[in-house]
N, C-alpha and C. Protein backbone atom coordinates (compact mmCIF):
# COMPACT_ATOMS: atom_id res chain seq x y z
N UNK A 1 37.63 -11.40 -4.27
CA UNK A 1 36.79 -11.43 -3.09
C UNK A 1 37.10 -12.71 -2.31
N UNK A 2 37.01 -12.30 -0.94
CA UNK A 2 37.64 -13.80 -0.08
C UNK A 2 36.31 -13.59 0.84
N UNK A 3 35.59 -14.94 0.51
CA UNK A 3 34.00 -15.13 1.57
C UNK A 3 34.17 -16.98 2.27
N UNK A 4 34.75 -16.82 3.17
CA UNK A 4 34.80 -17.88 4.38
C UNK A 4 33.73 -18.92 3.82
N UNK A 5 32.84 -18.45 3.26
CA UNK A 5 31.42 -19.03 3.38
C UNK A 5 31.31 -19.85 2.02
N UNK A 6 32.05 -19.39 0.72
CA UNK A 6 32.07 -19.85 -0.78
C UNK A 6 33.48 -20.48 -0.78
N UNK A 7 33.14 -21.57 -1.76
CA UNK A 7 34.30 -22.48 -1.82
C UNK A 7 33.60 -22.77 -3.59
N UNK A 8 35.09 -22.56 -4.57
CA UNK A 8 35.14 -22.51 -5.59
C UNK A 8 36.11 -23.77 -5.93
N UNK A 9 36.14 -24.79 -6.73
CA UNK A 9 36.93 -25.84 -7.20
C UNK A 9 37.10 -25.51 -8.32
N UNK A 10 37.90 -25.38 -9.56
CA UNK A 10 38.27 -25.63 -11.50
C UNK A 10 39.13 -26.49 -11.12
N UNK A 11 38.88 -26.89 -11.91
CA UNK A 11 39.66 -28.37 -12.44
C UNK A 11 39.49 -28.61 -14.11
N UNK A 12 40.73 -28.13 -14.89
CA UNK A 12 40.26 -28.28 -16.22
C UNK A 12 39.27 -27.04 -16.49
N UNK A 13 38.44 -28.27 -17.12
CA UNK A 13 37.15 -27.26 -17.79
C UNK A 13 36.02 -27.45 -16.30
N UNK A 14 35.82 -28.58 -15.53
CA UNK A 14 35.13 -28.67 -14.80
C UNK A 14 35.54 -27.39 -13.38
N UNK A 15 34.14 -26.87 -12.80
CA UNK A 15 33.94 -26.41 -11.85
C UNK A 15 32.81 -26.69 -10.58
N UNK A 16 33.10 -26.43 -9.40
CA UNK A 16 32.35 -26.88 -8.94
C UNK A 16 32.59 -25.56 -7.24
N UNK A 17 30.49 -25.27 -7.43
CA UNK A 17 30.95 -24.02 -6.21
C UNK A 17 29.94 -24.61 -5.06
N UNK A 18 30.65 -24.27 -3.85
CA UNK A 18 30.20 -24.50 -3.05
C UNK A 18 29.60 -23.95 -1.97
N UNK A 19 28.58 -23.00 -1.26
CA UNK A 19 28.13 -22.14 -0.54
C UNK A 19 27.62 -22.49 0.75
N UNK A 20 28.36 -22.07 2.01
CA UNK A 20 27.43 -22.32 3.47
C UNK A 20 26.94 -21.70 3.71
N UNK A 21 25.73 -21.85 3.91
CA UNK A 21 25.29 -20.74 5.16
C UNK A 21 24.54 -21.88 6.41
N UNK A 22 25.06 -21.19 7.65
CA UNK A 22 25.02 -22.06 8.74
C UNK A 22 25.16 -23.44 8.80
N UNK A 23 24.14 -24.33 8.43
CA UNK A 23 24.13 -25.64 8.41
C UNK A 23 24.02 -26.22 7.02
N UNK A 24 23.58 -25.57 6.28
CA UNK A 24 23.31 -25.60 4.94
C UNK A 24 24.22 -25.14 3.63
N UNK A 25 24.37 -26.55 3.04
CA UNK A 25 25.40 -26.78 1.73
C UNK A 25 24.03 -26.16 0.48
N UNK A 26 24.81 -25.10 -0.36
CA UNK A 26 24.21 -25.45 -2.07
C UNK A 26 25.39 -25.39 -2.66
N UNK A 27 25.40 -26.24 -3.62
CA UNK A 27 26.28 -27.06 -4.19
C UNK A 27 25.78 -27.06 -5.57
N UNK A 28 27.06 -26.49 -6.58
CA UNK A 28 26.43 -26.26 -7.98
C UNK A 28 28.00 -26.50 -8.66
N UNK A 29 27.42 -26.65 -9.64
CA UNK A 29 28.94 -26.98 -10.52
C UNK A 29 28.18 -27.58 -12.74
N UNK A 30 29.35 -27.89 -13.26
CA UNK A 30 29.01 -28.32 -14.55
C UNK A 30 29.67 -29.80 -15.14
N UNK A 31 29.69 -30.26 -13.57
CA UNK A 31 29.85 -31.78 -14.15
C UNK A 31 29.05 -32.31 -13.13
N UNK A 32 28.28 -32.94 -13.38
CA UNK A 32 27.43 -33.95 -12.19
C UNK A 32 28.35 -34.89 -11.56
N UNK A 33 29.51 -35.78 -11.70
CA UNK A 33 29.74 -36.84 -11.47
C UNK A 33 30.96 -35.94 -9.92
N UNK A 34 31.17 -35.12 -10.48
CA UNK A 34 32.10 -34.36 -9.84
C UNK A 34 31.07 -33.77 -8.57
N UNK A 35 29.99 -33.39 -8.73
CA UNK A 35 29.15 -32.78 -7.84
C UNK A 35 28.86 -34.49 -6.66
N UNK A 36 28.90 -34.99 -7.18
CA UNK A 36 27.99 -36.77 -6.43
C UNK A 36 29.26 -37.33 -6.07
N UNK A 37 30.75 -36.95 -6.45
CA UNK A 37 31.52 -37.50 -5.28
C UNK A 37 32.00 -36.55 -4.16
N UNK A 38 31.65 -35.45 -4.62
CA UNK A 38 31.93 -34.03 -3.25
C UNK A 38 31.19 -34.76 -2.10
N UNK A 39 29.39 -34.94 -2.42
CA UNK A 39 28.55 -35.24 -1.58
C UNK A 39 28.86 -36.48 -0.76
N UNK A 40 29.11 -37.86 -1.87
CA UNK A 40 29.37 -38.99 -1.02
C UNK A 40 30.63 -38.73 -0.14
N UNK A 41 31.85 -37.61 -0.19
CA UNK A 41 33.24 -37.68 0.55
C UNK A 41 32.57 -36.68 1.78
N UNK A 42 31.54 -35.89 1.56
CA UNK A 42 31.01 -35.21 2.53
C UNK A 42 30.13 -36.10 3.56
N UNK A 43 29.28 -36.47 3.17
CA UNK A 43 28.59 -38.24 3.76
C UNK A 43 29.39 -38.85 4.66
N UNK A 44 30.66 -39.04 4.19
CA UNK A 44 31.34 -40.00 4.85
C UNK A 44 32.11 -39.46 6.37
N UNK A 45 32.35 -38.27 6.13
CA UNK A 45 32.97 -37.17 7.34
C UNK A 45 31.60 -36.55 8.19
N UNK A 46 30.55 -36.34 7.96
CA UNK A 46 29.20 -35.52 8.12
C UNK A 46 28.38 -36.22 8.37
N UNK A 47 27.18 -36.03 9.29
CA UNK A 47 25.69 -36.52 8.80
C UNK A 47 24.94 -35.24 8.27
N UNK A 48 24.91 -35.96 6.94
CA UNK A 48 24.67 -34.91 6.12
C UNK A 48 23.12 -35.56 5.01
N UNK A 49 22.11 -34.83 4.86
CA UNK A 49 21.20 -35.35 4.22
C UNK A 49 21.35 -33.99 2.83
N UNK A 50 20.52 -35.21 1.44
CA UNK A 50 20.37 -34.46 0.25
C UNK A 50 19.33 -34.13 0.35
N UNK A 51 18.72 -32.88 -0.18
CA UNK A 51 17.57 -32.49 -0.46
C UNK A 51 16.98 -32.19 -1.78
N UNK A 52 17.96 -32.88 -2.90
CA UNK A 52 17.77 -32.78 -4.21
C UNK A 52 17.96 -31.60 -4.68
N UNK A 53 17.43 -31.27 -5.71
CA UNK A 53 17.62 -29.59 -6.47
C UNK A 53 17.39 -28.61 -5.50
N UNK A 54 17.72 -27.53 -5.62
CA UNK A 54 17.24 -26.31 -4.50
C UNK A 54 15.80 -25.81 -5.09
N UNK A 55 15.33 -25.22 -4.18
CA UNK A 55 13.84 -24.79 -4.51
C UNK A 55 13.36 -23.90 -3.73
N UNK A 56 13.96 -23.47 -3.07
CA UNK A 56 13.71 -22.51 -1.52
C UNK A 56 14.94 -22.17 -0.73
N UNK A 57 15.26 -20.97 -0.69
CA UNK A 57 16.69 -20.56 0.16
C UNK A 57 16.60 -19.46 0.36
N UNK A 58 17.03 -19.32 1.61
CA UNK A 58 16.87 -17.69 2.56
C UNK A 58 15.84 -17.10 2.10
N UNK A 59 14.79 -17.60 2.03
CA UNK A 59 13.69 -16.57 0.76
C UNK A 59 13.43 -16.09 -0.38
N UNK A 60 14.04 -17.14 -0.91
CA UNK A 60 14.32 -16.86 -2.49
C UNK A 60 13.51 -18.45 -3.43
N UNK A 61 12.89 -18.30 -3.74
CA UNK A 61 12.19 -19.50 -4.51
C UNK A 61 13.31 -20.11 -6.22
N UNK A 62 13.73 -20.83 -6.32
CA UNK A 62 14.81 -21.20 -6.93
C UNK A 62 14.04 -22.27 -8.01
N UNK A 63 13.10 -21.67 -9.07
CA UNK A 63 12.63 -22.52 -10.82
C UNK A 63 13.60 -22.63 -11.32
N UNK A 64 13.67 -24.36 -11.88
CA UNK A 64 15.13 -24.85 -12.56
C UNK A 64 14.29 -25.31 -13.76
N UNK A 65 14.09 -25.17 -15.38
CA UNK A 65 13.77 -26.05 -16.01
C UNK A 65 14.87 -25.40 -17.18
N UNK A 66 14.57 -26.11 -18.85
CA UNK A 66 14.89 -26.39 -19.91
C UNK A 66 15.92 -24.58 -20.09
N UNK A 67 14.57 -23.91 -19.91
CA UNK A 67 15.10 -22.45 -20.22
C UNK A 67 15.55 -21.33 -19.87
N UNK A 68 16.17 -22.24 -18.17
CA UNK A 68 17.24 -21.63 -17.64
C UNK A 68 16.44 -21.64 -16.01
N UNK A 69 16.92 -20.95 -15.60
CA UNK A 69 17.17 -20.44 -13.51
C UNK A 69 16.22 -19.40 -13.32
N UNK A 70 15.36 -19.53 -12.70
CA UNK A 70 14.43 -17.77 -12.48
C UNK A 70 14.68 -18.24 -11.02
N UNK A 71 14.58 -17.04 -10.27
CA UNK A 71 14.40 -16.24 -9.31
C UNK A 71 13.24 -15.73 -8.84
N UNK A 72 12.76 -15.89 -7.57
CA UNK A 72 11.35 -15.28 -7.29
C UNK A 72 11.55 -15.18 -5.84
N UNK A 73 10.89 -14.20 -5.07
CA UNK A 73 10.53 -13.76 -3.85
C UNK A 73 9.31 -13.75 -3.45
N UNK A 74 8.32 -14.43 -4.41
CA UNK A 74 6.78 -14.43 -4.27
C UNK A 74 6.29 -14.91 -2.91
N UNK A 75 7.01 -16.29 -2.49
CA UNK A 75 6.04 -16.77 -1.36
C UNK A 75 6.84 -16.28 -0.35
N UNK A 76 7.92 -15.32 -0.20
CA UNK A 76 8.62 -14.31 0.90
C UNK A 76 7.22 -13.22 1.12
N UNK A 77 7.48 -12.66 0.29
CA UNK A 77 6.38 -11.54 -0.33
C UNK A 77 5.12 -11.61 0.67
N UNK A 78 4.50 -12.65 0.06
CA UNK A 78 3.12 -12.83 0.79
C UNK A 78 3.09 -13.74 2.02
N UNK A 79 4.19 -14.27 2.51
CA UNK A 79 4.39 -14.76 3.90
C UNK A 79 4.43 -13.18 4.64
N UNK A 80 4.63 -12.36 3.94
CA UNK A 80 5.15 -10.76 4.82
C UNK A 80 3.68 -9.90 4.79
N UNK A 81 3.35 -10.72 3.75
CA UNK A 81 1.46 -9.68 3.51
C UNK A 81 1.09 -10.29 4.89
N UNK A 82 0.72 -11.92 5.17
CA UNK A 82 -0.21 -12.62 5.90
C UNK A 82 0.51 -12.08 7.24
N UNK A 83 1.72 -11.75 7.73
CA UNK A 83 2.51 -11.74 8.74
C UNK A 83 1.93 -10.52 9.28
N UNK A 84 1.86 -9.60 8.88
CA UNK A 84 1.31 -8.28 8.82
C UNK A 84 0.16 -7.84 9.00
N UNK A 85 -0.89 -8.77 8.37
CA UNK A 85 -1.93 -8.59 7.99
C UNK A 85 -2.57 -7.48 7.22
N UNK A 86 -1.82 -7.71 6.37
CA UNK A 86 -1.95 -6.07 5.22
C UNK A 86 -2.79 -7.04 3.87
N UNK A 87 -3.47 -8.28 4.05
CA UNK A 87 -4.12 -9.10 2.49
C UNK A 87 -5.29 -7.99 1.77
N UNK A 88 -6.27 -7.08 2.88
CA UNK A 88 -6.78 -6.73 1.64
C UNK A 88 -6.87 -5.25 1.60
N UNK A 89 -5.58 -4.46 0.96
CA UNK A 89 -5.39 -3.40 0.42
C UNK A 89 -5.27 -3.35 -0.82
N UNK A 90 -5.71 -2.19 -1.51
CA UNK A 90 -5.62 -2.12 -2.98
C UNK A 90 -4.02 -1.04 -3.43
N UNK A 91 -3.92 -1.55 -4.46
CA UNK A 91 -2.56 -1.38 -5.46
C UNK A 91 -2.39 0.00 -5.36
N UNK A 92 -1.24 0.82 -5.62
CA UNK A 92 -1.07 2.11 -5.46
C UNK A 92 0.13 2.21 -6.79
N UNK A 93 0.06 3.14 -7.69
CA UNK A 93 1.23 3.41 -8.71
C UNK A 93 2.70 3.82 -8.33
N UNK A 94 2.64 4.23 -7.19
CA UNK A 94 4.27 4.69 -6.75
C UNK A 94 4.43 3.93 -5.61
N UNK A 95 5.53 4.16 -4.94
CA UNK A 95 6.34 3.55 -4.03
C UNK A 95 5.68 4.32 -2.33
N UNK A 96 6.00 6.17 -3.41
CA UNK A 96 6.10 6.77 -1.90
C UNK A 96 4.52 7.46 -2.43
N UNK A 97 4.23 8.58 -1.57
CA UNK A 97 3.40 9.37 -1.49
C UNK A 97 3.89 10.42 -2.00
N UNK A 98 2.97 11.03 -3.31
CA UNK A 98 3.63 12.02 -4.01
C UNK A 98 3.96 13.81 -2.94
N UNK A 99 5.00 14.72 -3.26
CA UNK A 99 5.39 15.22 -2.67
C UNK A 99 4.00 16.21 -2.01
N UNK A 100 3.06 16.73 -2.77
CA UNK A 100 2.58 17.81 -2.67
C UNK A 100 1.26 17.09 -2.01
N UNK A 101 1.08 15.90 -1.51
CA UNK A 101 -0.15 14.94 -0.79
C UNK A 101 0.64 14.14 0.24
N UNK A 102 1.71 14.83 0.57
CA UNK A 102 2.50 14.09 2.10
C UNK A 102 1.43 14.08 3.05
N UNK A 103 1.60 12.83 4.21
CA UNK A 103 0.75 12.99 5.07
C UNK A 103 1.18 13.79 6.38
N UNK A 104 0.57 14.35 7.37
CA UNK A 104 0.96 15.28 8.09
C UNK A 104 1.07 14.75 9.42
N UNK A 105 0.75 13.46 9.39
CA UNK A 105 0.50 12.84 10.94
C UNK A 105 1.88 12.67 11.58
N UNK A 106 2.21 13.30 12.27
CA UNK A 106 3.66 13.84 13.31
C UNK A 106 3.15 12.47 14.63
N UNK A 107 2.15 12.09 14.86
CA UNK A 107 2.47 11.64 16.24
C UNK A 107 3.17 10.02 16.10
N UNK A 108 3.61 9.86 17.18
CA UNK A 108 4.75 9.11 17.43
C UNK A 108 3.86 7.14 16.83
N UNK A 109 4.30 6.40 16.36
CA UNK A 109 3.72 5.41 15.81
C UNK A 109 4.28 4.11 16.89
N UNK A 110 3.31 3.55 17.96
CA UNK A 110 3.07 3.14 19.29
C UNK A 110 3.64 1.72 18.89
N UNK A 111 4.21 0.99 17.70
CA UNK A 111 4.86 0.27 17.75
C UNK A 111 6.14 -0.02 17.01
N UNK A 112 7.60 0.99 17.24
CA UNK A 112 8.68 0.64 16.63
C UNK A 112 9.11 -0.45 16.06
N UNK A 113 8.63 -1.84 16.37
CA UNK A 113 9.35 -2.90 16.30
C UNK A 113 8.79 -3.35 14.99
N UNK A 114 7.33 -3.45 14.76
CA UNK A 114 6.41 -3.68 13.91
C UNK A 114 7.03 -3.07 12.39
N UNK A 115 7.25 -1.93 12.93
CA UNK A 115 7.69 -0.63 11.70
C UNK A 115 9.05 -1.10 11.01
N UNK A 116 9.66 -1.77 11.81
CA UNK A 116 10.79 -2.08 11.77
C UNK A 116 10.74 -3.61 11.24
N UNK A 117 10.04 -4.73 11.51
CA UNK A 117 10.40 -5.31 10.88
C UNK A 117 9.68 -5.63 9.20
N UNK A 118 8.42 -4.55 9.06
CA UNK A 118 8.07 -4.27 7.77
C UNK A 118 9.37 -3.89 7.00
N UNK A 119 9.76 -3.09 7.47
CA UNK A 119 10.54 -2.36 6.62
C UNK A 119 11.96 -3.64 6.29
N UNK A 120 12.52 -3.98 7.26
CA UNK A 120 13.54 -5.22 6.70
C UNK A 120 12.83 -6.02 5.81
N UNK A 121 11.89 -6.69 5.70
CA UNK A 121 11.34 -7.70 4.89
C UNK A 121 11.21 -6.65 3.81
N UNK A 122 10.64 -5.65 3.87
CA UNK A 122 10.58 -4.83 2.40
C UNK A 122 12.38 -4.60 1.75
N UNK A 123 13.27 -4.15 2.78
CA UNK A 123 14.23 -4.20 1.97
C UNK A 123 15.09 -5.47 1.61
N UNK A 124 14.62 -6.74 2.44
CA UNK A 124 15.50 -7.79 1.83
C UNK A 124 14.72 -8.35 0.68
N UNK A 125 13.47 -7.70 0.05
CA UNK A 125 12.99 -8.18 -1.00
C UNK A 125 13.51 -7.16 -2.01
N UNK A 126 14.24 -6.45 -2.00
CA UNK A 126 14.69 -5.66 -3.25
C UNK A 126 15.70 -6.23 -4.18
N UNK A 127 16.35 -7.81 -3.57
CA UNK A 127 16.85 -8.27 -4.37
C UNK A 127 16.14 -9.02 -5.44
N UNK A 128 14.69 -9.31 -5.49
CA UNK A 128 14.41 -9.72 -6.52
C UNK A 128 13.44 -8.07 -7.18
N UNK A 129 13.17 -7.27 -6.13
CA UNK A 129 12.10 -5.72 -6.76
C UNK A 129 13.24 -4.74 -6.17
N UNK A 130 14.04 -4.28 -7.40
CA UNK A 130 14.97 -3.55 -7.18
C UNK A 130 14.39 -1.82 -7.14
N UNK A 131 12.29 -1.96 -7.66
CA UNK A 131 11.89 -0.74 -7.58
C UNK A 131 11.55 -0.76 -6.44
N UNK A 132 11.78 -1.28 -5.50
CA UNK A 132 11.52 -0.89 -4.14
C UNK A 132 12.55 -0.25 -3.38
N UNK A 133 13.68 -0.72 -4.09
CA UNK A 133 15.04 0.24 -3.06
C UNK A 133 14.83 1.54 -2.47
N UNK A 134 14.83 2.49 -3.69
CA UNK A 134 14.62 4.11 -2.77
C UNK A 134 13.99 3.88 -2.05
N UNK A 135 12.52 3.69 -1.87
CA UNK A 135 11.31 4.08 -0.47
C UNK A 135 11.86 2.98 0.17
N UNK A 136 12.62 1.91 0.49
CA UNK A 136 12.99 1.36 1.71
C UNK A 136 13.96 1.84 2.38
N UNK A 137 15.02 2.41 1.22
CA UNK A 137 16.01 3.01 2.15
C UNK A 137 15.70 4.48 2.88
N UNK A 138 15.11 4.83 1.71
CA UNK A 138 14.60 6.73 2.48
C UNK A 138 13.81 6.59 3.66
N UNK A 139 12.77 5.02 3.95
CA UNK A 139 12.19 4.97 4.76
C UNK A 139 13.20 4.41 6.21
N UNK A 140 14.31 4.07 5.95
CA UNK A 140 14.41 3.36 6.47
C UNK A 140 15.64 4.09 7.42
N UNK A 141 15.82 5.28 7.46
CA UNK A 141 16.28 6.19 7.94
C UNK A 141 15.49 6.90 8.97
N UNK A 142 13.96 6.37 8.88
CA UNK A 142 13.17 6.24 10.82
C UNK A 142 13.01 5.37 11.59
N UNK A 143 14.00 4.75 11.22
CA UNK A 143 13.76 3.24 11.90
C UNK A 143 13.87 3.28 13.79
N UNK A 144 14.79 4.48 13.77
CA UNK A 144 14.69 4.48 15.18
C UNK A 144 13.67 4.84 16.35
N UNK A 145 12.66 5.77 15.51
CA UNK A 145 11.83 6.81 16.31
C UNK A 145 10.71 7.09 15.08
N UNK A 146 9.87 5.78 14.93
CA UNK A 146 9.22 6.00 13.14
C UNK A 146 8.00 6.81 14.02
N UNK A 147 7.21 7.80 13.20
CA UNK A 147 6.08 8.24 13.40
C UNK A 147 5.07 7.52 12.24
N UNK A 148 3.76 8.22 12.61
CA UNK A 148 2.37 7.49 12.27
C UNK A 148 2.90 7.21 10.11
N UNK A 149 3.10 8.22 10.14
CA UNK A 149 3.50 8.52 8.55
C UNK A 149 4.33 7.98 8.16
N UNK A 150 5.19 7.59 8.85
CA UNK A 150 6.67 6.99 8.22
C UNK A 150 5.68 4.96 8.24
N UNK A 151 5.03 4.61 9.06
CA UNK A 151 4.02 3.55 8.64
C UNK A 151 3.36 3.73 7.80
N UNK A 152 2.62 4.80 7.58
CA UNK A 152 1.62 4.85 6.26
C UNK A 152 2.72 4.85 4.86
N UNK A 153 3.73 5.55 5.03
CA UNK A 153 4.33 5.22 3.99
C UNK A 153 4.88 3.70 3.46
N UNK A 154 5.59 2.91 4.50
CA UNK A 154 5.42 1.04 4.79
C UNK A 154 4.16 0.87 4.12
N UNK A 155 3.54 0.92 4.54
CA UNK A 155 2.12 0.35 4.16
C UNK A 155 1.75 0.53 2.59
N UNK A 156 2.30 1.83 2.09
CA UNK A 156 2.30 2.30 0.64
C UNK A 156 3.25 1.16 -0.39
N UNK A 157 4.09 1.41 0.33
CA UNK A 157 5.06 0.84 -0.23
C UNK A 157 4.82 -1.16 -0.53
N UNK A 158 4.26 -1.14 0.34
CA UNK A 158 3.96 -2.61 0.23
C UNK A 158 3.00 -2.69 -1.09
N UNK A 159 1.71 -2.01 -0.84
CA UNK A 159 0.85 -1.75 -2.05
C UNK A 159 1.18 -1.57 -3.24
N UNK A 160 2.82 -1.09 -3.51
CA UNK A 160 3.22 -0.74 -5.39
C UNK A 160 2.77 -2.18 -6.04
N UNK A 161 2.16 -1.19 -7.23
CA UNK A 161 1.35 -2.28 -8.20
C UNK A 161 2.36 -3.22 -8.70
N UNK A 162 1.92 -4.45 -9.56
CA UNK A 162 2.76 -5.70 -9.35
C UNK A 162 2.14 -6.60 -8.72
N UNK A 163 3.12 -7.91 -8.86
CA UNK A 163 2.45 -9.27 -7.72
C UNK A 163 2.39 -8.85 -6.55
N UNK A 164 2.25 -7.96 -6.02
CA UNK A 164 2.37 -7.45 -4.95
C UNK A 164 3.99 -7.77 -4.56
N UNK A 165 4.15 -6.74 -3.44
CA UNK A 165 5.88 -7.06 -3.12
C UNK A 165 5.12 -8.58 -2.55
């Protein structure tokens, strides 16, 4: 794979990777001393500030301790509840609306854009809730012309039980 954007160093046993996105360096590797002269030779060409360990990126919450790397989308998640204003709905067991209790509401849903950007925040959170994939993508095939239902289903979907998406 060739990504403009990743820059990989080995040297020996040491490695060291390097990732842009726009303005922003993360910088990881398995020798520290090797990581702290990348930065100071970057310093010296750049105005460039450290921000210490990562802890937050593109929406991804980044826990570093003893017993390894977790991953979380939690405060994405509920930045998308408050954005919305969807805080007080209760939990639902599935994704979608089961087949034989579809809703029937055909008329046209008076704000596309809204519908639309639920639905991106629901599918760029499937990288950490991979049970959200199907109903974002099946939903996400009205994105052009969503009706009342194709929202109530958004709205479902947000509700699958869990930390909430």
């Amino acid at each position: 794979m060739n990504d403009a954007a990743l820059y990989v160093m080995k040297k020996y046993k040491e490695i060291m990777i390097v990732s842009l996105y726009v303005d922003d360096l993360v910088i990881t590797g398995n020798d520290p001393q090797l990581i702290e002269k990348f930065k100071e030779d970057m310093k010296l060409k750049f105005e460039m500030t450290d921000l210490g360990l990562l802890n937050y990126f593109l929406g991804m919450e980044i826990i570093q301790d003893v017993h390894g790397i977790f991953l979380s989308q939690e405060k994405f998640a509920c930045n998308l509840i408050e954005k919305f204003g969807m805080k007080e709905r209760k939990s639902v067991s599935s994704p979608l609306t089961p087949n034989d209790k579809k809703i029937k509401n055909d008329e046209e849903y008076g704000v596309p854009t809204k519908f639309r950007s639920v639905l991106g925040g629901l599918l760029y959170l499937c990288a950490s809730r991979p049970d959200l994939m199907f109903a974002s993508s099946y939903l996400s095939r009205y994105m052009t012309a969503p009706l009342m239902k194709h929202y109530q289903e958004v709205k479902r979907v947000r509700d699958i039980e869990g930390y909430w998406i």
